[in-house]
Protein backbone atom coordinates (compact mmCIF):
# COMPACT_ATOMS: atom_id res chain seq x y z
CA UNK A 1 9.28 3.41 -9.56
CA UNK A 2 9.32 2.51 -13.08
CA UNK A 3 11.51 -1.29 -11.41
CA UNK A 4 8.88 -2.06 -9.11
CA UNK A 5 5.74 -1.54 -11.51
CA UNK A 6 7.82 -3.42 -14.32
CA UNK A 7 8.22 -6.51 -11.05
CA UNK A 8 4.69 -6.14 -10.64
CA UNK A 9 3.78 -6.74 -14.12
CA UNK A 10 6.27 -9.24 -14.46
CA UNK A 11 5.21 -11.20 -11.66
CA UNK A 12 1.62 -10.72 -13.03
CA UNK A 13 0.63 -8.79 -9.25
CA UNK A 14 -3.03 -6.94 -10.24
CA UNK A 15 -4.14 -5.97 -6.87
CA UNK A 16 -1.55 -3.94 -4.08
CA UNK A 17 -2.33 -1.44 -0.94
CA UNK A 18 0.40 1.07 -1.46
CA UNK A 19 0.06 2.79 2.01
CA UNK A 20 1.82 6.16 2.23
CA UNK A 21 2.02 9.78 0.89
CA UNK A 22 4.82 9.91 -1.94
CA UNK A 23 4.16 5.88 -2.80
CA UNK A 24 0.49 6.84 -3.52
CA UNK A 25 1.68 9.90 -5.08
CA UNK A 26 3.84 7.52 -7.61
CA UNK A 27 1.10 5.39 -8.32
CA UNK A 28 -1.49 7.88 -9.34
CA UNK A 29 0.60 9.32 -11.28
CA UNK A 30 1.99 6.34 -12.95
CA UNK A 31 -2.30 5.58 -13.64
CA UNK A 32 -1.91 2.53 -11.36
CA UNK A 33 -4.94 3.39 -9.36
CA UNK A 34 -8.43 1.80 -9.88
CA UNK A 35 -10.04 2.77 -6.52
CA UNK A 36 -9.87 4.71 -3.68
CA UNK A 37 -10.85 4.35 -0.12
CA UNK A 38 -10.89 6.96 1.98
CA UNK A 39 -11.78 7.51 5.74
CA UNK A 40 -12.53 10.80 7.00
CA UNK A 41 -12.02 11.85 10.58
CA UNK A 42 -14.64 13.99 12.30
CA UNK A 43 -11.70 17.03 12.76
CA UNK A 44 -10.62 20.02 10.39
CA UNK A 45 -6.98 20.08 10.81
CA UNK A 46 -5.91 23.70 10.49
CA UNK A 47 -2.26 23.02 8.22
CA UNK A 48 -0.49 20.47 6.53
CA UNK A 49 0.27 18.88 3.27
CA UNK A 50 -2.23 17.68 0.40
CA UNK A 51 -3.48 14.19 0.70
CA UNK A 52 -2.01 13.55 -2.70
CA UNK A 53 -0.03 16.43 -3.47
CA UNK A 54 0.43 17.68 -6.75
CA UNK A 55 -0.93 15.87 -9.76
CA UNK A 56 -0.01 16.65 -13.64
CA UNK A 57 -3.95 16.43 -14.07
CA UNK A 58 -7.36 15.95 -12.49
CA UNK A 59 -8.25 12.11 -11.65
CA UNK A 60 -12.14 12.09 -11.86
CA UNK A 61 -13.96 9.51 -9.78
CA UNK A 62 -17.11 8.33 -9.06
CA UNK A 63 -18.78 7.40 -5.67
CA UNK A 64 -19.53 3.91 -5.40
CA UNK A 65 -20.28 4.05 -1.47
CA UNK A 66 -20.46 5.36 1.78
CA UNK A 67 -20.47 4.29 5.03
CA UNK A 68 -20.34 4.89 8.86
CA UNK A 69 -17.49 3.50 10.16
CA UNK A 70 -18.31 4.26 13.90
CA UNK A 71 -17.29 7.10 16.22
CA UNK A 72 -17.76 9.97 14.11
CA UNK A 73 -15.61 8.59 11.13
CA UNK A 74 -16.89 8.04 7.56
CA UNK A 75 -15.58 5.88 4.69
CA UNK A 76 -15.67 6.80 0.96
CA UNK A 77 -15.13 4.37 -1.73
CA UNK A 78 -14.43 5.80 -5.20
CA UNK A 79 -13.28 4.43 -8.68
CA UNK A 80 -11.19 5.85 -10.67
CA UNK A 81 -12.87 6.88 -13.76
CA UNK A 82 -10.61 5.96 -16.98
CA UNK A 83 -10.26 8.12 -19.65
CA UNK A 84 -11.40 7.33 -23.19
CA UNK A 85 -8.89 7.12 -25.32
CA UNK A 86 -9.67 8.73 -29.35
């Protein structure tokens, strides 16, 4: 992963949609994530895996918004809330 964030800075890329699990995953971890937006479906699935599996730490958001996206379904949208650094 460490190849395709160095192309992206290279290239001087600031916005992406990573869209899947583990690619997600990477870019949490790697701090690449500014904001989140995240639809939830009006069912409680009974098993399966973590949205984004394990983390080394907690990634604190806030809520910027929510909204009714139609038939049951609701949209989140969260930033990521940056550490300060001492």
């Amino acid at each position: 992963m460490d190849g395709l964030f160095a192309d992206l800075d290279e290239r001087g890329i600031k916005h992406v949609y990573p869209d899947g699990g583990r690619l997600i995953q990477s870019f949490i971890r790697a701090g690449r994530v500014d904001r989140f937006i995240i639809s939830v479906a009006p069912v409680l699935i009974g098993a399966g895996h973590r949205l984004f599996g394990d983390l080394p730490h907690d990634v604190p958001l806030r809520l910027d918004s929510v909204s009714d996206a139609g038939g049951g379904f609701a949209q989140l949208r969260y930033t990521v809330e940056r550490r300060q650094r001492a």
